[in-house]
N, C-alpha and C. Protein backbone atom coordinates (compact mmCIF):
# COMPACT_ATOMS: atom_id res chain seq x y z
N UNK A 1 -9.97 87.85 -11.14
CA UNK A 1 -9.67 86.71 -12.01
C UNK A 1 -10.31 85.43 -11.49
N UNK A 2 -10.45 85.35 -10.04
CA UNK A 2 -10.87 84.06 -9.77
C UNK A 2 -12.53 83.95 -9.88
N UNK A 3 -13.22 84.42 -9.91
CA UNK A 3 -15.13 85.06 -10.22
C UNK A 3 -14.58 84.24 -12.05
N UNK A 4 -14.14 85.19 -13.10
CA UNK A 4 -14.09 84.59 -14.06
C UNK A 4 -14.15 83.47 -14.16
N UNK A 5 -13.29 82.95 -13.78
CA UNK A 5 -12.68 80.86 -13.51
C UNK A 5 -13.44 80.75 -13.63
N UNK A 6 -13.95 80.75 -11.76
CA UNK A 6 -15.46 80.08 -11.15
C UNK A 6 -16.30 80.27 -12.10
N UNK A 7 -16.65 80.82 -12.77
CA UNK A 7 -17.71 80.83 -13.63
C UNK A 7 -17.81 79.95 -14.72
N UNK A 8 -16.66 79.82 -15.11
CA UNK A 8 -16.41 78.30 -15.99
C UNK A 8 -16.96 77.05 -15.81
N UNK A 9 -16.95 76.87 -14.32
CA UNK A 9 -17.26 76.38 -13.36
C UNK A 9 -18.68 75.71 -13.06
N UNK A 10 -18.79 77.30 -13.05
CA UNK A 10 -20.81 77.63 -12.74
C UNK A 10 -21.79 76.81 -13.62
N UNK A 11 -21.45 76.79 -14.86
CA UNK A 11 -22.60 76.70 -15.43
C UNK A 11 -22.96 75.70 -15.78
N UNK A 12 -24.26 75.24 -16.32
CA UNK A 12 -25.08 74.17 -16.56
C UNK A 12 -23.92 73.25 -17.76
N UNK A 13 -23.65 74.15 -18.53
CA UNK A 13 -22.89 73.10 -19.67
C UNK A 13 -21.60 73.29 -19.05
N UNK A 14 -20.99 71.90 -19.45
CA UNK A 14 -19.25 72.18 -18.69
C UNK A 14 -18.12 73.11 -19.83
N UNK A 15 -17.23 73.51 -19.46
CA UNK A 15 -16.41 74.64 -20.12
C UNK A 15 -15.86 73.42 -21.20
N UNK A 16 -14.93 74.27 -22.61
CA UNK A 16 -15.20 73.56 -23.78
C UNK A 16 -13.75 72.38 -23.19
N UNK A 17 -13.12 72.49 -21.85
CA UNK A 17 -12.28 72.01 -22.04
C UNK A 17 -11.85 70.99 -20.62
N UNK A 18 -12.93 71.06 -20.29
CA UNK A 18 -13.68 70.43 -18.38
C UNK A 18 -14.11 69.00 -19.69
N UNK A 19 -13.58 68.21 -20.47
CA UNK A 19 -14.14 66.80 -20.91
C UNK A 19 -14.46 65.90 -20.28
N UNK A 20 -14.38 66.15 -18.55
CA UNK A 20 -14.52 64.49 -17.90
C UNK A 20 -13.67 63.33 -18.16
N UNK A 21 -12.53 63.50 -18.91
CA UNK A 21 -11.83 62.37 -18.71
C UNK A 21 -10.50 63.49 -19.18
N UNK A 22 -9.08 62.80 -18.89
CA UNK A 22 -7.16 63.20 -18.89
C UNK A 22 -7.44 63.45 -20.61
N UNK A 23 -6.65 64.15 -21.00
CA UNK A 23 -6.49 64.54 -23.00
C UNK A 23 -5.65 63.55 -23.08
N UNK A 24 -5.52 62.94 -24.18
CA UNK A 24 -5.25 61.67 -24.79
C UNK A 24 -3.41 61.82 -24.55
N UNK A 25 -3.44 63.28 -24.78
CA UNK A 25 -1.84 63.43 -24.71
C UNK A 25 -1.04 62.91 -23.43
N UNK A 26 -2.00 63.19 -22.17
CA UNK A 26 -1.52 62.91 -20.89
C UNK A 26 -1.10 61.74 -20.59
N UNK A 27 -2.36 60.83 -20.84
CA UNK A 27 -2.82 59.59 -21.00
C UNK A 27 -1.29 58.57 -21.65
N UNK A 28 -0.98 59.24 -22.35
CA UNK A 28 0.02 58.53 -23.06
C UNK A 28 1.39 58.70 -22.00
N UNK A 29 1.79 59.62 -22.05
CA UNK A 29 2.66 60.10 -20.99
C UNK A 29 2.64 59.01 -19.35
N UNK A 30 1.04 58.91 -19.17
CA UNK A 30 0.73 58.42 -17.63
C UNK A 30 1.43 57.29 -18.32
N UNK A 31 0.91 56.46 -19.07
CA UNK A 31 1.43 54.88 -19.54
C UNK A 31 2.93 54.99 -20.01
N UNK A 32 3.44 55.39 -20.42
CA UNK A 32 4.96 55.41 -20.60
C UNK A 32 5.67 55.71 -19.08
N UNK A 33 5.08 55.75 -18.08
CA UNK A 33 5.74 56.34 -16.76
C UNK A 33 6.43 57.45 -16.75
N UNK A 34 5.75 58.94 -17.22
CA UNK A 34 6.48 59.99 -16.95
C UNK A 34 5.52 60.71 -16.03
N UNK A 35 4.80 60.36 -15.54
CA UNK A 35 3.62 61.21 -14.33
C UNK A 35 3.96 60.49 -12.87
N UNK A 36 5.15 61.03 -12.81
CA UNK A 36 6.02 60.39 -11.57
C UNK A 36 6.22 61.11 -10.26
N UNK A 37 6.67 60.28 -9.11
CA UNK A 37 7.11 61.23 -7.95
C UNK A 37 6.33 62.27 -7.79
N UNK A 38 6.72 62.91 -6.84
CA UNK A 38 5.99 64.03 -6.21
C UNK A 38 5.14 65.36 -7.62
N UNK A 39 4.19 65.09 -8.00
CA UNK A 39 3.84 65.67 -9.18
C UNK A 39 2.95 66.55 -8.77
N UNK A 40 3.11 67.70 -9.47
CA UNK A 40 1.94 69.02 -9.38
C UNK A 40 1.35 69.23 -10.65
N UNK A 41 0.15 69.30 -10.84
CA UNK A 41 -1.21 69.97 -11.67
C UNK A 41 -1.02 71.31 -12.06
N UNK A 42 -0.75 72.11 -12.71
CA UNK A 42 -0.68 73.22 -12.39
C UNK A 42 -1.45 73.61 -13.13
N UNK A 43 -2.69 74.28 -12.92
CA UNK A 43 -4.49 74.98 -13.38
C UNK A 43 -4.98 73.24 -13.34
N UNK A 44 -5.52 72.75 -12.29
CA UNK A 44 -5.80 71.15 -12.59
C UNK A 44 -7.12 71.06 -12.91
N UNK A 45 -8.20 72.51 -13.09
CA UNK A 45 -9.36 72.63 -13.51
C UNK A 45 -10.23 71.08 -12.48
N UNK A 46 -10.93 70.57 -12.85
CA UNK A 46 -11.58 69.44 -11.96
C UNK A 46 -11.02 68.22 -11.83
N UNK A 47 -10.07 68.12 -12.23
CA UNK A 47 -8.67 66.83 -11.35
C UNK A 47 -8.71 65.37 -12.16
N UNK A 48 -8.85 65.89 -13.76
CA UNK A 48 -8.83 64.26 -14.41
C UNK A 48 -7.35 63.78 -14.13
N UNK A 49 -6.59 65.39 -14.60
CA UNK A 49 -4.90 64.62 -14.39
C UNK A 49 -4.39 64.41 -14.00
N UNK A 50 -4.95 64.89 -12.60
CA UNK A 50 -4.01 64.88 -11.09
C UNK A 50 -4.19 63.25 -11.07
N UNK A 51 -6.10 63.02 -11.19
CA UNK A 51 -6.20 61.83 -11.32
C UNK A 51 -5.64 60.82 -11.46
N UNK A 52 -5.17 60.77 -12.59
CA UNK A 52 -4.58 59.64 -13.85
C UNK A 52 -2.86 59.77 -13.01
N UNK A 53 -2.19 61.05 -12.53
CA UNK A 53 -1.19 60.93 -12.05
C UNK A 53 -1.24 59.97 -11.17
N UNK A 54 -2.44 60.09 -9.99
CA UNK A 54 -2.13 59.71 -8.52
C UNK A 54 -2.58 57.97 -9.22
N UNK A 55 -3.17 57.50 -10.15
CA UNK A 55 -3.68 56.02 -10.78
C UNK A 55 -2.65 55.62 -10.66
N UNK A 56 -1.37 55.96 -11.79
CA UNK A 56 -0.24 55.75 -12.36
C UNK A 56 0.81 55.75 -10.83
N UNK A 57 0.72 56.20 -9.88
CA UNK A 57 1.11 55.94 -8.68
C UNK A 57 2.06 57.04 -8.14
N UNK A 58 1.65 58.04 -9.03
CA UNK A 58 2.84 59.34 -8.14
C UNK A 58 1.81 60.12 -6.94
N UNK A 59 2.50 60.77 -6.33
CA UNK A 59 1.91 61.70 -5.08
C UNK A 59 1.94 62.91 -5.86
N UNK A 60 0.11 63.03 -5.89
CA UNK A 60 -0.30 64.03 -6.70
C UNK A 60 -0.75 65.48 -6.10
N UNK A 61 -0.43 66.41 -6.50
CA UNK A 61 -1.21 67.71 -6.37
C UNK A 61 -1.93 68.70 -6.99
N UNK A 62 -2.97 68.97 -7.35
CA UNK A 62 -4.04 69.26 -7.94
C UNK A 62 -4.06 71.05 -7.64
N UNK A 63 -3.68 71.87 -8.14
CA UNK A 63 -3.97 73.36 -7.66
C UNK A 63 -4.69 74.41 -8.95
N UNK A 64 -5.78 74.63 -8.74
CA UNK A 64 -6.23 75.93 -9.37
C UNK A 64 -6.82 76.58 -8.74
N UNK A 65 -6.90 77.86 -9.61
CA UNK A 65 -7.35 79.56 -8.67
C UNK A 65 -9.55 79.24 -8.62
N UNK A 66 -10.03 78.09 -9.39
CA UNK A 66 -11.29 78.40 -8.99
C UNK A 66 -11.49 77.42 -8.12
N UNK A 67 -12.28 77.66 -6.96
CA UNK A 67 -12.74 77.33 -5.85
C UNK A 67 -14.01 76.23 -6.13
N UNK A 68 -14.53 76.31 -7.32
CA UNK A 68 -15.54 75.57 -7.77
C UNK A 68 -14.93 74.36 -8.57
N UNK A 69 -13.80 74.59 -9.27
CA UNK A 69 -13.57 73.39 -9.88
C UNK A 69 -12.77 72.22 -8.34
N UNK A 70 -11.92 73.06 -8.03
CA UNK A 70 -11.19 72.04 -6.74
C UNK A 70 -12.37 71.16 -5.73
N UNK A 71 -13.51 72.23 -5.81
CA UNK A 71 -14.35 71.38 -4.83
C UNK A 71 -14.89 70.08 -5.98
N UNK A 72 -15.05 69.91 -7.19
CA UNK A 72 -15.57 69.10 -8.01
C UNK A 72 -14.37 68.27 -7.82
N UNK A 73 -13.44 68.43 -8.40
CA UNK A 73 -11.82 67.50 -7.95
C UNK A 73 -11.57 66.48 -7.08
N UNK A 74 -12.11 67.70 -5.21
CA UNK A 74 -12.62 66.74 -4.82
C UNK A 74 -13.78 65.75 -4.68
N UNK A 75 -14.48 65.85 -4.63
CA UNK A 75 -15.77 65.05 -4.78
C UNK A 75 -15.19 63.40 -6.05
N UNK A 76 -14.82 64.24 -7.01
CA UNK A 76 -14.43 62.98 -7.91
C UNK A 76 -13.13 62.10 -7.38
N UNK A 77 -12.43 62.76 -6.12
CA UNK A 77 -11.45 61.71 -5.70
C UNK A 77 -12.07 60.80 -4.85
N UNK A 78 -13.14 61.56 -4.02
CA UNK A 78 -13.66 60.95 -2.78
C UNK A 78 -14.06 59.74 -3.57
N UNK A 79 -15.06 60.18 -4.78
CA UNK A 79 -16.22 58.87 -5.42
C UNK A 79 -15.12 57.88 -5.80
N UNK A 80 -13.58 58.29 -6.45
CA UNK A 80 -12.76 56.80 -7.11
C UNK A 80 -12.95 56.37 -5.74
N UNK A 81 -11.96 57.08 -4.59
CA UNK A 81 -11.59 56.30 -3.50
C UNK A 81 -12.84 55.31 -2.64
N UNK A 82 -14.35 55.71 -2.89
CA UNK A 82 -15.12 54.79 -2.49
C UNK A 82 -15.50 54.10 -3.36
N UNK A 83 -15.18 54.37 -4.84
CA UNK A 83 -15.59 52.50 -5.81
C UNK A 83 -14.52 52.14 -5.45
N UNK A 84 -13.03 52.30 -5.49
CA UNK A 84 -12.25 51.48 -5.17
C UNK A 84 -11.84 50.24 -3.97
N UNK A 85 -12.44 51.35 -3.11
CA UNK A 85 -11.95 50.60 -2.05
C UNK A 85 -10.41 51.03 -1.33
N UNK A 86 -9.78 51.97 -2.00
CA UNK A 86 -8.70 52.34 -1.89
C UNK A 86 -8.31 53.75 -1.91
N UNK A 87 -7.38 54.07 -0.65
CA UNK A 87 -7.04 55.94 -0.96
C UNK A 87 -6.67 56.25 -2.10
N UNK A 88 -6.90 57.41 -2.70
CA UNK A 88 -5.95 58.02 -3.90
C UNK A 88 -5.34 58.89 -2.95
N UNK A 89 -4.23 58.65 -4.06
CA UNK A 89 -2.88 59.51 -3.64
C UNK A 89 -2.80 61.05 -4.45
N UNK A 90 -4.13 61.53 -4.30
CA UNK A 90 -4.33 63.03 -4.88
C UNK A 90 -5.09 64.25 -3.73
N UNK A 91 -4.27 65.09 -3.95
CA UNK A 91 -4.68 66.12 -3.09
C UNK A 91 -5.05 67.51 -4.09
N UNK A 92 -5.97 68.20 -3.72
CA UNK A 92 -6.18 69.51 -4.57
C UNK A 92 -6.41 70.60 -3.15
N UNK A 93 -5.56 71.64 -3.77
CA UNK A 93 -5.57 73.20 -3.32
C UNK A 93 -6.20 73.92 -3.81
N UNK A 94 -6.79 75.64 -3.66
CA UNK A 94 -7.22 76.47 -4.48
C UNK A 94 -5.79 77.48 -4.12
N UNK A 95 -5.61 77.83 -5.14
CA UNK A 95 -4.15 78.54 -5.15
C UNK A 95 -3.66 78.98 -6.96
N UNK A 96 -2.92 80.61 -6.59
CA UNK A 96 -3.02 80.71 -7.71
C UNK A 96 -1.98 80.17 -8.64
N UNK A 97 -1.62 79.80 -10.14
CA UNK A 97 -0.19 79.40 -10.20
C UNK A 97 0.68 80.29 -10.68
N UNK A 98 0.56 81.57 -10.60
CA UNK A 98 1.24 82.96 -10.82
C UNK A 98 1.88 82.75 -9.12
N UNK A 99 1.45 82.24 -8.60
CA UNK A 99 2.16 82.41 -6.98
C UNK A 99 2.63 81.01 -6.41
N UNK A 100 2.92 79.86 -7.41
CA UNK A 100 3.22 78.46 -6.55
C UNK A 100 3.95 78.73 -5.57
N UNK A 101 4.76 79.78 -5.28
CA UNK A 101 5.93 79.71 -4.45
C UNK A 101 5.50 79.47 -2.52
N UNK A 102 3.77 79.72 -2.76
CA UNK A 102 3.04 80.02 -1.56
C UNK A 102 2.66 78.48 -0.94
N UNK A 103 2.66 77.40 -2.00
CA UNK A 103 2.37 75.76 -2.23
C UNK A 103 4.02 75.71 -0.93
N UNK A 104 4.81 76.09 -0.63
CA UNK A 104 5.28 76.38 0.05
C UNK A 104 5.93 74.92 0.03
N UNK A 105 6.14 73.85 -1.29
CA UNK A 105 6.52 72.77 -1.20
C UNK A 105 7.35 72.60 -2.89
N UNK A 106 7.82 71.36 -2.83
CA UNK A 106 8.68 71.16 -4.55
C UNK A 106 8.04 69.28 -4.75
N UNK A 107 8.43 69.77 -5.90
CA UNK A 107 8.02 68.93 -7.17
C UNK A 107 8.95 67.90 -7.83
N UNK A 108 9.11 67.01 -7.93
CA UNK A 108 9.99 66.02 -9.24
C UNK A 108 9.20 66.68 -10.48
N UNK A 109 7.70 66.58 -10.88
CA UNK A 109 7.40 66.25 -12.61
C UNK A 109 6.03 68.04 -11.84
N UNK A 110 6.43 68.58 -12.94
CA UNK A 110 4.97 69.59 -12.81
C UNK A 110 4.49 69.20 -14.30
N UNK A 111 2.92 69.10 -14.41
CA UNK A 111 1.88 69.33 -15.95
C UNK A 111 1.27 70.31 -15.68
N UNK A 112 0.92 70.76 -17.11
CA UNK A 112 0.37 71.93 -17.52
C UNK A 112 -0.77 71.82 -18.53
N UNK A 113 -1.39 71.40 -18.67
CA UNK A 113 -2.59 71.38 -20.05
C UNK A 113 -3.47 72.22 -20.48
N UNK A 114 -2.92 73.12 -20.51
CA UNK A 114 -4.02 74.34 -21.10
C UNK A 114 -4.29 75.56 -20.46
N UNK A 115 -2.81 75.89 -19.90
CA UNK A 115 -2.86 77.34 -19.11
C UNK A 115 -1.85 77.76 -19.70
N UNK A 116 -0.64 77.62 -19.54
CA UNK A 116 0.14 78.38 -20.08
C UNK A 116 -0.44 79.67 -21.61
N UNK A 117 -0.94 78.50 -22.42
CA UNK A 117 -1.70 79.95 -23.28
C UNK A 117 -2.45 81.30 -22.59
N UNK A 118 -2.88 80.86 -21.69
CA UNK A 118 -4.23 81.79 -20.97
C UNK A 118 -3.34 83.27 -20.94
N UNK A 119 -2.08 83.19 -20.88
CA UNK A 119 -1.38 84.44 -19.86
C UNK A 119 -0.82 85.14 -20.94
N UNK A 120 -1.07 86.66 -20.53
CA UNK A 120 -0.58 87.69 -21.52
C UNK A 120 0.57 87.95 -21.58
N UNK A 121 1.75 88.75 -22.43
CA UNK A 121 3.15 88.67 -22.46
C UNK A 121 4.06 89.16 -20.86
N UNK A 122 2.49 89.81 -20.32
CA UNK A 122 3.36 89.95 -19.50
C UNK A 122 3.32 89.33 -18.08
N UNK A 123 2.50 88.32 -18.11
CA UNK A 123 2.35 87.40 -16.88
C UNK A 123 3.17 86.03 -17.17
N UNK A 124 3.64 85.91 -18.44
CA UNK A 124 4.05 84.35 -18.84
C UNK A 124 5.22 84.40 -18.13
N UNK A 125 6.44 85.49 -18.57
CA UNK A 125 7.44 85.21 -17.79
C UNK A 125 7.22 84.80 -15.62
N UNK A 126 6.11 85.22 -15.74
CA UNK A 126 5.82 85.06 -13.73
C UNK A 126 5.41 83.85 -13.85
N UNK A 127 4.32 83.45 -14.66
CA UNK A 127 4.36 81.59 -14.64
C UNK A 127 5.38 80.87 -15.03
N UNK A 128 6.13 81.24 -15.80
CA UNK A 128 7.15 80.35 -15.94
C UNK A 128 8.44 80.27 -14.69
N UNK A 129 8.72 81.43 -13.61
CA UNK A 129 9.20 81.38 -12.47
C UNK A 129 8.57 80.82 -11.28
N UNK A 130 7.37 80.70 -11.30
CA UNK A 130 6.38 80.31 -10.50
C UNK A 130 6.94 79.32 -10.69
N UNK A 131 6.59 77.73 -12.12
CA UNK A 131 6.78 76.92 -12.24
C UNK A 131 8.30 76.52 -11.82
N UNK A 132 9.11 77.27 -12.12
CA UNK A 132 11.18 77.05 -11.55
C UNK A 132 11.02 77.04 -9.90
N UNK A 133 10.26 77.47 -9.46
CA UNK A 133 10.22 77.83 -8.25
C UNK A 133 9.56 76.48 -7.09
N UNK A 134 8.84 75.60 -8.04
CA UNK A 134 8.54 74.88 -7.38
C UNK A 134 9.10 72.94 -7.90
N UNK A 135 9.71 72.96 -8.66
CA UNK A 135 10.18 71.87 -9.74
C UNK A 135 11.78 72.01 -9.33
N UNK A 136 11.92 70.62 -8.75
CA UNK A 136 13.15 70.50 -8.49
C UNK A 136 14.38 70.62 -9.64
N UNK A 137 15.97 70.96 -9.51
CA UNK A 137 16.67 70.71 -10.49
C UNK A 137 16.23 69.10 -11.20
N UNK A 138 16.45 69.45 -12.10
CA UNK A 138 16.38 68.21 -13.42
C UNK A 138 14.93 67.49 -13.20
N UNK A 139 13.92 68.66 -13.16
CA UNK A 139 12.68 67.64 -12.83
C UNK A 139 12.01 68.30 -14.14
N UNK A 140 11.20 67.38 -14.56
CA UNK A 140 9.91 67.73 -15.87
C UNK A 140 8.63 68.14 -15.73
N UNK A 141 8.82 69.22 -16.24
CA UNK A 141 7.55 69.61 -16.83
C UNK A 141 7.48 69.70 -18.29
N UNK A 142 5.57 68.56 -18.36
CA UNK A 142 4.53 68.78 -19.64
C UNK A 142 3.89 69.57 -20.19
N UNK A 143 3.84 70.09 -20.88
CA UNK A 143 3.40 71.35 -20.80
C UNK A 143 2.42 71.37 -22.45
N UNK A 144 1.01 71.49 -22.55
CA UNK A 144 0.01 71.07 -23.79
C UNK A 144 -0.31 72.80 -23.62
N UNK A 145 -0.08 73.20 -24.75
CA UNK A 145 -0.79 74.92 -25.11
C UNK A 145 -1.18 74.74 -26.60
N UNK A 146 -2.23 75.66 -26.83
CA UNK A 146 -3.10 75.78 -28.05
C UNK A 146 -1.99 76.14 -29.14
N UNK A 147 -2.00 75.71 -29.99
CA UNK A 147 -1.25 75.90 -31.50
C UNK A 147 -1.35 77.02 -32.44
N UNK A 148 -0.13 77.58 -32.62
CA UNK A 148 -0.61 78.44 -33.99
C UNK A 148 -1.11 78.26 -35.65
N UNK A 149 -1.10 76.28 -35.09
CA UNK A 149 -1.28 75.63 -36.28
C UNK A 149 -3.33 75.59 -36.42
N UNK A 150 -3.60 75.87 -35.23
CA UNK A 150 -5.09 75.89 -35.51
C UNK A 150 -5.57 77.63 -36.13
N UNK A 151 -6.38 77.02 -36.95
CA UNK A 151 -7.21 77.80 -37.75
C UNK A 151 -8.06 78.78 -37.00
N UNK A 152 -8.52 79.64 -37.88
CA UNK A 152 -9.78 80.40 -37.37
C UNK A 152 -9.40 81.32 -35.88
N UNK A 153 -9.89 81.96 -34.99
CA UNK A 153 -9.72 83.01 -33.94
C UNK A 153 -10.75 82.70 -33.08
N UNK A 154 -11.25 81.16 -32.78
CA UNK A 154 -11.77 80.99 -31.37
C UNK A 154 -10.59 80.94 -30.70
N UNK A 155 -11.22 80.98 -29.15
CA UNK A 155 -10.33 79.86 -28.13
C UNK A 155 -9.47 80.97 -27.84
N UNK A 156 -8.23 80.44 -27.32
CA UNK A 156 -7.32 81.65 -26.21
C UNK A 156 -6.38 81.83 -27.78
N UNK A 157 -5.13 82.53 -27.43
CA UNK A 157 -4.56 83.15 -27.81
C UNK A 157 -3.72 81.69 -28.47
N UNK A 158 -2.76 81.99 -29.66
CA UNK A 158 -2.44 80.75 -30.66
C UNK A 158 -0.76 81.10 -29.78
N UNK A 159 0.11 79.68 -29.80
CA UNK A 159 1.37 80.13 -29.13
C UNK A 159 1.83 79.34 -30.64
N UNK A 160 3.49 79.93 -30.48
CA UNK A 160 4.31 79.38 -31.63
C UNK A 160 5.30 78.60 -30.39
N UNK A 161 6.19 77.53 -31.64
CA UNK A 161 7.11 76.71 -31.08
C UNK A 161 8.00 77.71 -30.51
N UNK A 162 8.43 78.69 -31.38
CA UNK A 162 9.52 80.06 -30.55
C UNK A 162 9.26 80.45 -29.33
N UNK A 163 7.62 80.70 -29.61
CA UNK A 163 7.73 81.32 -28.30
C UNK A 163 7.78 80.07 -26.98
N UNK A 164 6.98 79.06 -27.57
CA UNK A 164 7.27 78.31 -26.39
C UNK A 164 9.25 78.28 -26.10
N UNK A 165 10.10 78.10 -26.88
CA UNK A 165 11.40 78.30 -26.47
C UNK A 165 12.31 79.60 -25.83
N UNK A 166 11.32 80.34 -26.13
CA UNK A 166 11.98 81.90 -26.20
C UNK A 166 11.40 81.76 -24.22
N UNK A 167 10.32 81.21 -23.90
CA UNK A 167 9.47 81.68 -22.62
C UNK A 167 10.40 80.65 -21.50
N UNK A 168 11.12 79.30 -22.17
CA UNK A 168 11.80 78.64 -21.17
C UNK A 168 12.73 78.61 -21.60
N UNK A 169 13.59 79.58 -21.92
CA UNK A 169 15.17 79.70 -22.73
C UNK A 169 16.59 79.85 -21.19
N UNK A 170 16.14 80.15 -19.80
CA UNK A 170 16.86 80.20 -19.13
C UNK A 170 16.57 79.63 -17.87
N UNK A 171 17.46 78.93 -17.75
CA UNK A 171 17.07 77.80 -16.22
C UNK A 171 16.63 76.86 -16.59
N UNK A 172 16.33 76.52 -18.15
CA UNK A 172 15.61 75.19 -18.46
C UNK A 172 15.79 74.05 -19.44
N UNK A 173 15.47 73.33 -20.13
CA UNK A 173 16.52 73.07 -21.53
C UNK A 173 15.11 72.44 -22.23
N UNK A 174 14.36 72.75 -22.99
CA UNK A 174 13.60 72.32 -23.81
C UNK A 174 13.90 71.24 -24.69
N UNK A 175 13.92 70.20 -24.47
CA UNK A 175 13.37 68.44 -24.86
C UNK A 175 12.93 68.27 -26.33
N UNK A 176 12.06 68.43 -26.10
CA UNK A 176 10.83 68.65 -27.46
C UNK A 176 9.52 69.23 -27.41
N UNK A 177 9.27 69.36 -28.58
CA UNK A 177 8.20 70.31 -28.87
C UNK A 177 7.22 69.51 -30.03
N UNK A 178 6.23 68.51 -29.58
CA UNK A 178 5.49 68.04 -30.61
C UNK A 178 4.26 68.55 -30.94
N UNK A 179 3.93 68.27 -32.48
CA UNK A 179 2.64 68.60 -32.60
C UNK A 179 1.15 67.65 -32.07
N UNK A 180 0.02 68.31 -30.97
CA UNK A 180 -0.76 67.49 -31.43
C UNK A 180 -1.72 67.88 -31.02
N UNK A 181 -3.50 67.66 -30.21
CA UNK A 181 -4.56 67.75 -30.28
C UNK A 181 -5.42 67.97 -28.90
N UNK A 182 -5.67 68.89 -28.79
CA UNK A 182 -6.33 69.06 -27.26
C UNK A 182 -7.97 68.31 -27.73
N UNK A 183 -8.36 67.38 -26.72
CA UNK A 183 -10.13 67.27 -27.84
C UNK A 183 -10.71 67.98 -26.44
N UNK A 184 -11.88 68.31 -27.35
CA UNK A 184 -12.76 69.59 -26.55
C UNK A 184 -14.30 68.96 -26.42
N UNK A 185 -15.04 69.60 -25.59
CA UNK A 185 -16.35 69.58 -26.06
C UNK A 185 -16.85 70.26 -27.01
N UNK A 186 -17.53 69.90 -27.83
CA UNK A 186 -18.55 69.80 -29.28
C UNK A 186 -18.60 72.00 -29.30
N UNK A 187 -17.80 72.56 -30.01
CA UNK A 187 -17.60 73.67 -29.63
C UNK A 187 -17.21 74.22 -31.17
N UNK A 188 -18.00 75.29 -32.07
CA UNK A 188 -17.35 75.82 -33.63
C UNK A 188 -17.30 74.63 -34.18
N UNK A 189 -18.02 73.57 -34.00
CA UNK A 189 -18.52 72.41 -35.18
C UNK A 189 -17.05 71.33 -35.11
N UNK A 190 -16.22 71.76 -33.84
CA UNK A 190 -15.28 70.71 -33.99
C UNK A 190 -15.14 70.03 -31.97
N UNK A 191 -14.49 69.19 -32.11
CA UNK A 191 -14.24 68.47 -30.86
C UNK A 191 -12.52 68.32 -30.54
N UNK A 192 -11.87 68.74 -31.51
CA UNK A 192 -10.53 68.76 -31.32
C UNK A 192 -9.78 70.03 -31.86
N UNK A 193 -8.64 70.45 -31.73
CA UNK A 193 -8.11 71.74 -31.73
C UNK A 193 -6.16 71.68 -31.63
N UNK A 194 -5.51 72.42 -32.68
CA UNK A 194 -4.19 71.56 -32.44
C UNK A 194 -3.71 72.44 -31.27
N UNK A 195 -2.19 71.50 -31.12
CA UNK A 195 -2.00 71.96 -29.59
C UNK A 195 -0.85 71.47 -29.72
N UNK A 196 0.08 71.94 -28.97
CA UNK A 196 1.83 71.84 -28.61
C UNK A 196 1.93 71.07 -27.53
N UNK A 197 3.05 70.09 -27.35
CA UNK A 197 2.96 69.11 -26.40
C UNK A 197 4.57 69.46 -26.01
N UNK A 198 4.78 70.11 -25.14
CA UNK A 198 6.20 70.38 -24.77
C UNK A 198 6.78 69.48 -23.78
N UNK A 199 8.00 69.18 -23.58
CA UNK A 199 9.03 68.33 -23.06
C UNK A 199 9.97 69.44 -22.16
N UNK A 200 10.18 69.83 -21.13
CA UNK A 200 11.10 70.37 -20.48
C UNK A 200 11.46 70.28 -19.46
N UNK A 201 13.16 70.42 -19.03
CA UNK A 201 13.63 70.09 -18.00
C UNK A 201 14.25 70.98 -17.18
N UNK A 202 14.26 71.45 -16.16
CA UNK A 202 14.32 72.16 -14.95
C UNK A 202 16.02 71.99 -15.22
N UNK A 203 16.91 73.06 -16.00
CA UNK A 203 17.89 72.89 -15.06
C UNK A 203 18.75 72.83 -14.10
């Protein structure tokens, strides 16, 4: 699985979902102050959000399984921290998140933007313990997965609001569930794609 990633990684054009800058959804979240305290990335692909976390001023952690995106992650923390003038407060691991329990540390806020879809019926329930496993009682996780409201059969697998409830129905209390828009690179003649913006709390 991790050769796959990396390969996302690899190539000359960036993957449809590597945009170089946080999804608008995050972004909003960072400015309302919910990308707080001790926060984990979970699949942080090349570290816009860890980013925008550690901006917004939480102690960030950045973890995905490809070895190629974390090294890009870093490089883009090193470059803020030398225009700035100032440390960022972001760290990235290569680690898988079927196994956080190995991060061997906990969390106030975990995000998620675009993994949770990736996993088949029968790995979701292990990410979703993974994620309990490292997220303190009453701490939040964001959680952005592809929509069953988008059209057509690109892209990963379509999730419903159920299932997003049915997958965190114990140990957790689901918040809300809004509709809205992952934007992509220029990919099937579109740049955006709908997408579930979940609210949940560790109970």
């Amino acid at each position: 699985m991790t050769d796959s990633w990396d390969d996302s990684y690899s190539k000359p054009e960036p993957a449809p979902w590597d945009i170089g800058r946080p999804q608008p959804a995050f972004a909003r979240l960072a400015e309302a102050g919910l990308l707080r305290g001790r926060l984990l990335d979970s699949g942080c692909g090349t570290g816009e959000h860890t980013l925008l976390a550690a901006e917004h001023g939480a102690d960030a952690t950045g973890v995905d399984i490809s070895p190629s995106a974390i090294a890009t992650a870093r490089a883009k923390a090193a470059a803020r921290a030398a225009e700035s003038g100032e440390p960022v407060s972001a760290r990235f691991e290569v680690a898988d998140v079927l196994n956080l329990p190995g991060l061997r540390d906990t969390f106030d806020t975990v995000i998620d933007s675009g993994v949770f879809h990736v996993f088949s019926d029968v790995d979701r329930p292990r990410y979703v313990a993974s994620l309990a496993s490292v997220l303190r009682p009453g701490g939040a996780c964001y959680l952005a997965c592809f929509s069953d409201r988008q059209p057509g059969t690109w892209g990963p697998r379509r999730v419903t609001r159920q299932e997003l409830r049915a997958a965190f129905a114990v140990g957790w209390t689901v918040e809300s569930i809004a509709a809205e828009a992952f934007h992509v690179n220029p990919v099937q003649g579109t740049t955006q794609v709908q997408a579930w913006l979940a609210a949940i709390r560790r109970d």
